[in-house]
PDB file of N, CA and C in Angstrom:
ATOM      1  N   UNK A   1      17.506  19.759 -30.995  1.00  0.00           N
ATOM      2  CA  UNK A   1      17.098  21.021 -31.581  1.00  0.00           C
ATOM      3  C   UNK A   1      17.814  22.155 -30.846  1.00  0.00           C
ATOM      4  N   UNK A   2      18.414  23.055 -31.587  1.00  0.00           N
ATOM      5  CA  UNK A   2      19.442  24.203 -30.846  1.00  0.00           C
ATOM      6  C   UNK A   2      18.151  25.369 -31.228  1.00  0.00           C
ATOM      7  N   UNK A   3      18.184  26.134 -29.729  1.00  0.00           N
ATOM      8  CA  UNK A   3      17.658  27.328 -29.924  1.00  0.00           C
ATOM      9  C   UNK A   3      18.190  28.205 -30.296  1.00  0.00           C
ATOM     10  N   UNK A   4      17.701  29.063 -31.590  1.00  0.00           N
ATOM     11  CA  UNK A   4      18.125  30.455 -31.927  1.00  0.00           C
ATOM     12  C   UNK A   4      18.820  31.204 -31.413  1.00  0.00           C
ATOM     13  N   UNK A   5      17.930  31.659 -30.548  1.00  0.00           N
ATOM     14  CA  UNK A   5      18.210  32.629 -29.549  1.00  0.00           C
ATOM     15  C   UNK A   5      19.031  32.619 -28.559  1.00  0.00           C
ATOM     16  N   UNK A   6      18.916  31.395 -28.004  1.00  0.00           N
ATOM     17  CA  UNK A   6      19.685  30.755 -27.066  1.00  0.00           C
ATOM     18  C   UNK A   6      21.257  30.086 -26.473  1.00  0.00           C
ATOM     19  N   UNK A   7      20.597  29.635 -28.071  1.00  0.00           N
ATOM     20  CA  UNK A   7      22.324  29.047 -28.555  1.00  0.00           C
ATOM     21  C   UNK A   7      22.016  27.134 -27.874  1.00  0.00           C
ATOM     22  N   UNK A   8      23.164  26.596 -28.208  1.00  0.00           N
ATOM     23  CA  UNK A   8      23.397  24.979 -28.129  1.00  0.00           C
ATOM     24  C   UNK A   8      23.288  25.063 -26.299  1.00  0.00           C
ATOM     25  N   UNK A   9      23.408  25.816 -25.732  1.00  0.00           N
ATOM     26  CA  UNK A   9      23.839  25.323 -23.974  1.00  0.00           C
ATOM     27  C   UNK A   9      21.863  24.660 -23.497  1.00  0.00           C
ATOM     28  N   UNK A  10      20.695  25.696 -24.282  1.00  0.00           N
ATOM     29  CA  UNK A  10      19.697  25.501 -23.881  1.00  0.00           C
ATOM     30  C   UNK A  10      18.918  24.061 -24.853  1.00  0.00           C
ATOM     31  N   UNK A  11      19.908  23.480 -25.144  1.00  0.00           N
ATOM     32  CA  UNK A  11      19.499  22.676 -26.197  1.00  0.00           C
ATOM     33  C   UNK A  11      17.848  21.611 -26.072  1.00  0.00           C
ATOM     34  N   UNK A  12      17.876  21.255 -24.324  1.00  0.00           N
ATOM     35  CA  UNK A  12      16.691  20.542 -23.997  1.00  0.00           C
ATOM     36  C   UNK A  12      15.572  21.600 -23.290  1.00  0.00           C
ATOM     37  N   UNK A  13      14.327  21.544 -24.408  1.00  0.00           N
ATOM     38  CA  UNK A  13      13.385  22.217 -24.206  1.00  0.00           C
ATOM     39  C   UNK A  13      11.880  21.960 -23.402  1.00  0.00           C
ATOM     40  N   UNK A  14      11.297  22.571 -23.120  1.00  0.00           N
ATOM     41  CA  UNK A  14       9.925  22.386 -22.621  1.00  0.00           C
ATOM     42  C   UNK A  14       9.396  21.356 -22.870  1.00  0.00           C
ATOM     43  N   UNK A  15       9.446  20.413 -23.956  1.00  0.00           N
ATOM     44  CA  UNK A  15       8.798  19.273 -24.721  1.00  0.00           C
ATOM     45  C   UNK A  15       9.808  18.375 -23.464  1.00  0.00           C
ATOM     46  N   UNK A  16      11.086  18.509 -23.783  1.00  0.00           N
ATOM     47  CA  UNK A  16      11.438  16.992 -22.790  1.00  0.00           C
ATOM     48  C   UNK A  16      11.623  17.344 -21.173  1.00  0.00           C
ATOM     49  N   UNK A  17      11.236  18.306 -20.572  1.00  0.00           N
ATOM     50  CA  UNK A  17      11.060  18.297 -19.550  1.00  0.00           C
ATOM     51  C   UNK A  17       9.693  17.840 -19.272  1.00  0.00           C
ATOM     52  N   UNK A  18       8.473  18.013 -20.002  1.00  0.00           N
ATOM     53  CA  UNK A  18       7.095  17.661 -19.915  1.00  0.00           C
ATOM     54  C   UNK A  18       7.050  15.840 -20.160  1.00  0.00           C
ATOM     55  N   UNK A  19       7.856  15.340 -21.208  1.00  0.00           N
ATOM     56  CA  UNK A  19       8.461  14.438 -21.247  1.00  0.00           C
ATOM     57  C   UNK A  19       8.724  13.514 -20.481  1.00  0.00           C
ATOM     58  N   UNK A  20       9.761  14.007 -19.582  1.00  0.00           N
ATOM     59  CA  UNK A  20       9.769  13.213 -18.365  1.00  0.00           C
ATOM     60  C   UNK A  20       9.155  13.659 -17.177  1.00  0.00           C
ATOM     61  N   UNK A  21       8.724  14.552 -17.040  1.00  0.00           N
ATOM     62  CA  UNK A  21       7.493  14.459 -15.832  1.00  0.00           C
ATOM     63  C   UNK A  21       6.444  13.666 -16.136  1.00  0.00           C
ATOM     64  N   UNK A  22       5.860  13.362 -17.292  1.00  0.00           N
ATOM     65  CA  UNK A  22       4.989  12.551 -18.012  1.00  0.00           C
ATOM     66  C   UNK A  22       5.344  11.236 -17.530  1.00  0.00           C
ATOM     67  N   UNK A  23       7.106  10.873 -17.901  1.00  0.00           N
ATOM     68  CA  UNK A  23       7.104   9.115 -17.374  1.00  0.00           C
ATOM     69  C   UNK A  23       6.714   9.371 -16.058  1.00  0.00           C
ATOM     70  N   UNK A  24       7.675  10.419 -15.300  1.00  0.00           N
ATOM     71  CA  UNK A  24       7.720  10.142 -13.426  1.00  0.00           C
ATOM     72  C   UNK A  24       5.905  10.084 -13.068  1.00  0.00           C
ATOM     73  N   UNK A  25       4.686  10.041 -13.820  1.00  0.00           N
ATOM     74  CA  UNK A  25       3.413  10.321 -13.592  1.00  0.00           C
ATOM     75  C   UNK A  25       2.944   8.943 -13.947  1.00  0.00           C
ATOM     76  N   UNK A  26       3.502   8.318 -15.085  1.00  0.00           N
ATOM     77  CA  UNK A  26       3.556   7.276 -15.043  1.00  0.00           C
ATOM     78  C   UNK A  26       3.749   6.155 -14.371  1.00  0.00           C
ATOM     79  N   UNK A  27       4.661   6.685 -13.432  1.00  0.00           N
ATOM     80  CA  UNK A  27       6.017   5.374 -13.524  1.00  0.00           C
ATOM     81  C   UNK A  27       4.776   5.446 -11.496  1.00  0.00           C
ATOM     82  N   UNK A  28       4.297   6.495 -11.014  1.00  0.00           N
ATOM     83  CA  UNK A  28       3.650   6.656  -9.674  1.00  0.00           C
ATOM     84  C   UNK A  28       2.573   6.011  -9.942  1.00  0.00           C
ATOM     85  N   UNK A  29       1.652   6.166 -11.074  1.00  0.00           N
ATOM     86  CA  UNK A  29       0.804   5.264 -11.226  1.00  0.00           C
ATOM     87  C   UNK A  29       0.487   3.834 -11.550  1.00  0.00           C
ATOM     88  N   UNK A  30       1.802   3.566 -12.062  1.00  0.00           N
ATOM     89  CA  UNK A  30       1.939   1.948 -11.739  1.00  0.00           C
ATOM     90  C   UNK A  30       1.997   1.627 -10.429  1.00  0.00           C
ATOM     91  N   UNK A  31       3.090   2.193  -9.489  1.00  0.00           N
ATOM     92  CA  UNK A  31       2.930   2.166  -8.274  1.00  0.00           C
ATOM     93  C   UNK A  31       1.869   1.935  -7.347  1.00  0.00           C
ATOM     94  N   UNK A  32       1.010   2.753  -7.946  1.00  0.00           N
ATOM     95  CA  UNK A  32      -0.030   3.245  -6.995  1.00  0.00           C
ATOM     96  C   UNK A  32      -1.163   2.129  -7.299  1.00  0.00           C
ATOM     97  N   UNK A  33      -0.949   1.504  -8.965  1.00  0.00           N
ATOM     98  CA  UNK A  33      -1.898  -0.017  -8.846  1.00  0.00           C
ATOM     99  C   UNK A  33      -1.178  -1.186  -8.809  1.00  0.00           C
ATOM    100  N   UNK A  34       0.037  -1.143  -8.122  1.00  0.00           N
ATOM    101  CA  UNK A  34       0.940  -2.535  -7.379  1.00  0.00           C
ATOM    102  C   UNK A  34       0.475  -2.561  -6.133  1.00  0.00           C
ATOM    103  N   UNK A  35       0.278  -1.527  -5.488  1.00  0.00           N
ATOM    104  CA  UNK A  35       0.274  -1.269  -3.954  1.00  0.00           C
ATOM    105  C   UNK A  35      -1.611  -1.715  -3.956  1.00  0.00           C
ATOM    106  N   UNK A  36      -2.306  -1.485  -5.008  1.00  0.00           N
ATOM    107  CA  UNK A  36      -3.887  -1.587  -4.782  1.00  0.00           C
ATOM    108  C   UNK A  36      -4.326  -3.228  -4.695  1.00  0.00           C
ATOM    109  N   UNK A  37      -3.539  -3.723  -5.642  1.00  0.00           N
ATOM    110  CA  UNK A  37      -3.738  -4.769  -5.957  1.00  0.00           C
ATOM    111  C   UNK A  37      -2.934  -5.505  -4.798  1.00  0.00           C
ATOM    112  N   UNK A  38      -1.543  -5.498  -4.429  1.00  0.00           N
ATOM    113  CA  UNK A  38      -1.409  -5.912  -3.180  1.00  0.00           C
ATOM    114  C   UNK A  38      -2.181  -6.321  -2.141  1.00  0.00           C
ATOM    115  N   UNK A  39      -3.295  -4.768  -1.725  1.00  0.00           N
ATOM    116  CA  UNK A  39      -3.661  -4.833  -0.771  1.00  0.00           C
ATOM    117  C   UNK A  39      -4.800  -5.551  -1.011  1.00  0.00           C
ATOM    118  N   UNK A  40      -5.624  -6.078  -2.197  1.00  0.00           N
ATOM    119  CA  UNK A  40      -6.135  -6.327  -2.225  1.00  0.00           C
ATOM    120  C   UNK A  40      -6.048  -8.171  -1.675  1.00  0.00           C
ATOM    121  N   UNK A  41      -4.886  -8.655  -2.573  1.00  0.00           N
ATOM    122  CA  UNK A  41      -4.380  -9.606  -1.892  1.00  0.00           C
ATOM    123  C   UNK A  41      -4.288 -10.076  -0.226  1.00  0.00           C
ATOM    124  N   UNK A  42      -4.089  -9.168   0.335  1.00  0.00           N
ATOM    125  CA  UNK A  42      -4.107  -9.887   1.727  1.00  0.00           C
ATOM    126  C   UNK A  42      -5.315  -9.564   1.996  1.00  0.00           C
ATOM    127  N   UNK A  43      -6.138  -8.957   1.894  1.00  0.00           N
ATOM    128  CA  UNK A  43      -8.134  -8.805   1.883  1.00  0.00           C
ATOM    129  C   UNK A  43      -8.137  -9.923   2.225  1.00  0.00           C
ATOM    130  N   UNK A  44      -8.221 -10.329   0.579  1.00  0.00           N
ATOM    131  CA  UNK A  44      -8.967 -11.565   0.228  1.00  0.00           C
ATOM    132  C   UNK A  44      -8.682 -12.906   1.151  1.00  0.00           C
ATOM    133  N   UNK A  45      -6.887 -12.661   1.151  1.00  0.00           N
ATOM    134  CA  UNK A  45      -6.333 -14.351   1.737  1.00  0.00           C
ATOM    135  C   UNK A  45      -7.268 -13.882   3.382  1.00  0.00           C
ATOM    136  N   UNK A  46      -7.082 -12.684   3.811  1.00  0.00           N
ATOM    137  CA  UNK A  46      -7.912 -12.839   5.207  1.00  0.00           C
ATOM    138  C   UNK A  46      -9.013 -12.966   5.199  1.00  0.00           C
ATOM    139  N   UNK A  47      -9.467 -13.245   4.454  1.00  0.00           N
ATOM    140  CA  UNK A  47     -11.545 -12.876   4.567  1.00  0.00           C
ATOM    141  C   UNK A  47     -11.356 -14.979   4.224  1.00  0.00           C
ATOM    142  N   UNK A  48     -10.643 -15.175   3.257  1.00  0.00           N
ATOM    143  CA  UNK A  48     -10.347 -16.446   3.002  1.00  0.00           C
ATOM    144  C   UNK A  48     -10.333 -17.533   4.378  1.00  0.00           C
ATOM    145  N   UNK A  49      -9.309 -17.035   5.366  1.00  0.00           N
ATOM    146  CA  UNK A  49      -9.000 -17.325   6.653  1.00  0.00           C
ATOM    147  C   UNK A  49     -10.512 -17.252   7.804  1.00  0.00           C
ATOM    148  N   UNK A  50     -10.607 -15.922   7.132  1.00  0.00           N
ATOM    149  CA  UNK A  50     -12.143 -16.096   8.113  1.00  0.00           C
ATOM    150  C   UNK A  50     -13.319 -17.180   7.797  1.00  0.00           C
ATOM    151  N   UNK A  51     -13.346 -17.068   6.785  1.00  0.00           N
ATOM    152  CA  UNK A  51     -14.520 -17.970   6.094  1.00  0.00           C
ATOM    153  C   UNK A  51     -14.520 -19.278   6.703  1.00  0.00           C
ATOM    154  N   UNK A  52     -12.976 -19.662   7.009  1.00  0.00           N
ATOM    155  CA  UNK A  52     -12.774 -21.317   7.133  1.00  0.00           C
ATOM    156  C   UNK A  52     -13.223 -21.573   8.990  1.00  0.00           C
ATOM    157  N   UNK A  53     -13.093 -20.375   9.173  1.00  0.00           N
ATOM    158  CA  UNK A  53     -13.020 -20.801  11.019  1.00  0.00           C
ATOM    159  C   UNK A  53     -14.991 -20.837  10.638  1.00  0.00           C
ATOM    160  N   UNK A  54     -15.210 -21.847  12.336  1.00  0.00           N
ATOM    161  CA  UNK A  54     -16.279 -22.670  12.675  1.00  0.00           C
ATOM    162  C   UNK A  54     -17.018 -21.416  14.052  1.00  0.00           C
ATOM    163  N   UNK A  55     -18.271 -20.925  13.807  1.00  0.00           N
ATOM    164  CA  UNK A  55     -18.261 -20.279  15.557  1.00  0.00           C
ATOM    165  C   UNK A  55     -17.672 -20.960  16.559  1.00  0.00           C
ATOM    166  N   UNK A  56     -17.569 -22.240  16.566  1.00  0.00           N
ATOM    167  CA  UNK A  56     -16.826 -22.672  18.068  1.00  0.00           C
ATOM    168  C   UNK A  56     -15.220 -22.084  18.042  1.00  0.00           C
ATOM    169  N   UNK A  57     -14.304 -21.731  16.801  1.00  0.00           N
ATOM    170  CA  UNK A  57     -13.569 -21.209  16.289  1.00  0.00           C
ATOM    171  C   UNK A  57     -13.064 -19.880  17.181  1.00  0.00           C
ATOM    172  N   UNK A  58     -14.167 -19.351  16.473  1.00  0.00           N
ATOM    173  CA  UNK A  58     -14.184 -17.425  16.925  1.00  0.00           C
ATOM    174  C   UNK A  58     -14.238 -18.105  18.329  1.00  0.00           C
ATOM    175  N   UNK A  59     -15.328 -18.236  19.048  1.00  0.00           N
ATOM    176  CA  UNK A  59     -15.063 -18.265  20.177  1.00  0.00           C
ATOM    177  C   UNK A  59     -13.988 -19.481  21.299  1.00  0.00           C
ATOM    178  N   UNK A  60     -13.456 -19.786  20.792  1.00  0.00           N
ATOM    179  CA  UNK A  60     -12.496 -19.943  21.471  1.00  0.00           C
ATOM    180  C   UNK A  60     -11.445 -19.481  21.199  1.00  0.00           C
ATOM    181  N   UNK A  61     -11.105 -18.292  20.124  1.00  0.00           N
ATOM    182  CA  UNK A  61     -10.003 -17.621  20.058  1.00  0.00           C
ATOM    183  C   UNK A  61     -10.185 -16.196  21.008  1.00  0.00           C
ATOM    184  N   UNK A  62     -11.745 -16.013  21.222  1.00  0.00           N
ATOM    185  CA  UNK A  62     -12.235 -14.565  21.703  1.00  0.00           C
ATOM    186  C   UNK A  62     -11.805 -14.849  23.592  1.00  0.00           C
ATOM    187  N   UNK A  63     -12.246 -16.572  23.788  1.00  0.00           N
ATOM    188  CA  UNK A  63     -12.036 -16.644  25.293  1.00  0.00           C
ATOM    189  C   UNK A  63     -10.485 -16.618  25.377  1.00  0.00           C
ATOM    190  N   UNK A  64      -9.441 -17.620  24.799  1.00  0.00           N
ATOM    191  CA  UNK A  64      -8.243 -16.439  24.802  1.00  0.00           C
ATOM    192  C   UNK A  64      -7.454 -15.384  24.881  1.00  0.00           C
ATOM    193  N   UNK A  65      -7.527 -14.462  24.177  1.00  0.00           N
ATOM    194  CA  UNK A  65      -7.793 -13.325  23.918  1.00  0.00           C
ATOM    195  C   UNK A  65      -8.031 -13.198  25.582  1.00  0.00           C
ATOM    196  N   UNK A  66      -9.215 -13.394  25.820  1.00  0.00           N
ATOM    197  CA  UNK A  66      -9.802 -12.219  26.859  1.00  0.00           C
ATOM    198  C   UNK A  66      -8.844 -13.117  28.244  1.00  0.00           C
ATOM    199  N   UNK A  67      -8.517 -14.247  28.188  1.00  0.00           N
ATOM    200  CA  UNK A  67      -7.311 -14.483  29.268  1.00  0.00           C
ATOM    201  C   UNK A  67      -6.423 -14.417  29.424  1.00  0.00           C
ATOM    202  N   UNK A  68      -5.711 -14.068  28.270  1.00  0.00           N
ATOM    203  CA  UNK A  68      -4.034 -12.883  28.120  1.00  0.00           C
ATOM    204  C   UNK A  68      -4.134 -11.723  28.649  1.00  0.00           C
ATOM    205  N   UNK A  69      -5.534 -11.119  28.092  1.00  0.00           N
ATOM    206  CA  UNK A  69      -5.626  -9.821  28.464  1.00  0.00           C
ATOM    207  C   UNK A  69      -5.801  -9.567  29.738  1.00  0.00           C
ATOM    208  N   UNK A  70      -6.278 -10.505  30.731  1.00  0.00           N
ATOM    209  CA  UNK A  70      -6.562 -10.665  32.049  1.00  0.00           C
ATOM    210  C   UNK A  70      -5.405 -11.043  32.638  1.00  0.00           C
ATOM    211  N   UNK A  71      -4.350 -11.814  32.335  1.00  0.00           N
ATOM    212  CA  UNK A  71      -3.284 -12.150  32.986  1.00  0.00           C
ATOM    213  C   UNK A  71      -2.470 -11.286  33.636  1.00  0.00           C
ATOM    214  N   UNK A  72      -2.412 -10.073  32.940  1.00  0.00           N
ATOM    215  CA  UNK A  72      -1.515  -8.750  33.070  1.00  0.00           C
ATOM    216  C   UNK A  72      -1.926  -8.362  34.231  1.00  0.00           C
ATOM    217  N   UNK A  73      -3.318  -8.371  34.360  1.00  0.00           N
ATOM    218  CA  UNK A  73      -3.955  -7.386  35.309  1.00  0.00           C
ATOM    219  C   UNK A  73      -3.991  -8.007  37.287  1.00  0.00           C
ATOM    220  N   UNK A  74      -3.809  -7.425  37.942  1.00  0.00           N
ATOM    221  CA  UNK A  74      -3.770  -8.160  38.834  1.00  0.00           C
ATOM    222  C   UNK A  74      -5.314  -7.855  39.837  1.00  0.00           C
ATOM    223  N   UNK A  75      -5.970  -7.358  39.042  1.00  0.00           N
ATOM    224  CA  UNK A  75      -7.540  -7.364  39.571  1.00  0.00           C
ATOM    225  C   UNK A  75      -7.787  -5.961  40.637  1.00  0.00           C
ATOM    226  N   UNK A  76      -6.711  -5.261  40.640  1.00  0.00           N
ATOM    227  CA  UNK A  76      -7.090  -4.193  41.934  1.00  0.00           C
ATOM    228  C   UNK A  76      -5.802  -3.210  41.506  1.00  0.00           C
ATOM    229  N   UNK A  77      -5.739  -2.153  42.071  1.00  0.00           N
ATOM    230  CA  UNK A  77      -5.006  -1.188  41.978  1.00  0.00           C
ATOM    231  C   UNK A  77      -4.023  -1.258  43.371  1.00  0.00           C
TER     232      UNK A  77
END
């Protein structure tokens, strides 16, 4: 569509600039439910992971844990 007034140089108007800000609004909100659903994915596989460990489990990963963290230290300043 050529504007009147304007002449052929202004040929793309308000409609297709709204246009494509419309896809780019689009195109973020797919994004934004790839990234949801993602995260939802590793949730689950971790809560999955948790479910399977035994309390003797947790705690022998917790007494670990707390003897790495002790290794560093040499008990005194």
């Amino acid at each position: 569509m050529v504007c009147p007034t304007r002449g052929p140089a202004h040929e793309s108007s308000w409609h297709d600039h709204r246009v494509k800000l419309g896809s780019l609004w689009k195109w973020l909100g797919l994004a934004g439910l790839a990234g949801v659903a993602a995260t939802g994915v590793v949730i689950a596989r971790d809560q999955r992971q948790r479910a399977q460990l035994t309390p003797d489990d947790v705690r022998a990963r917790l007494h670990e844990r707390v003897e790495r963290s002790t290794e560093g230290t040499d008990g005194g300043a």
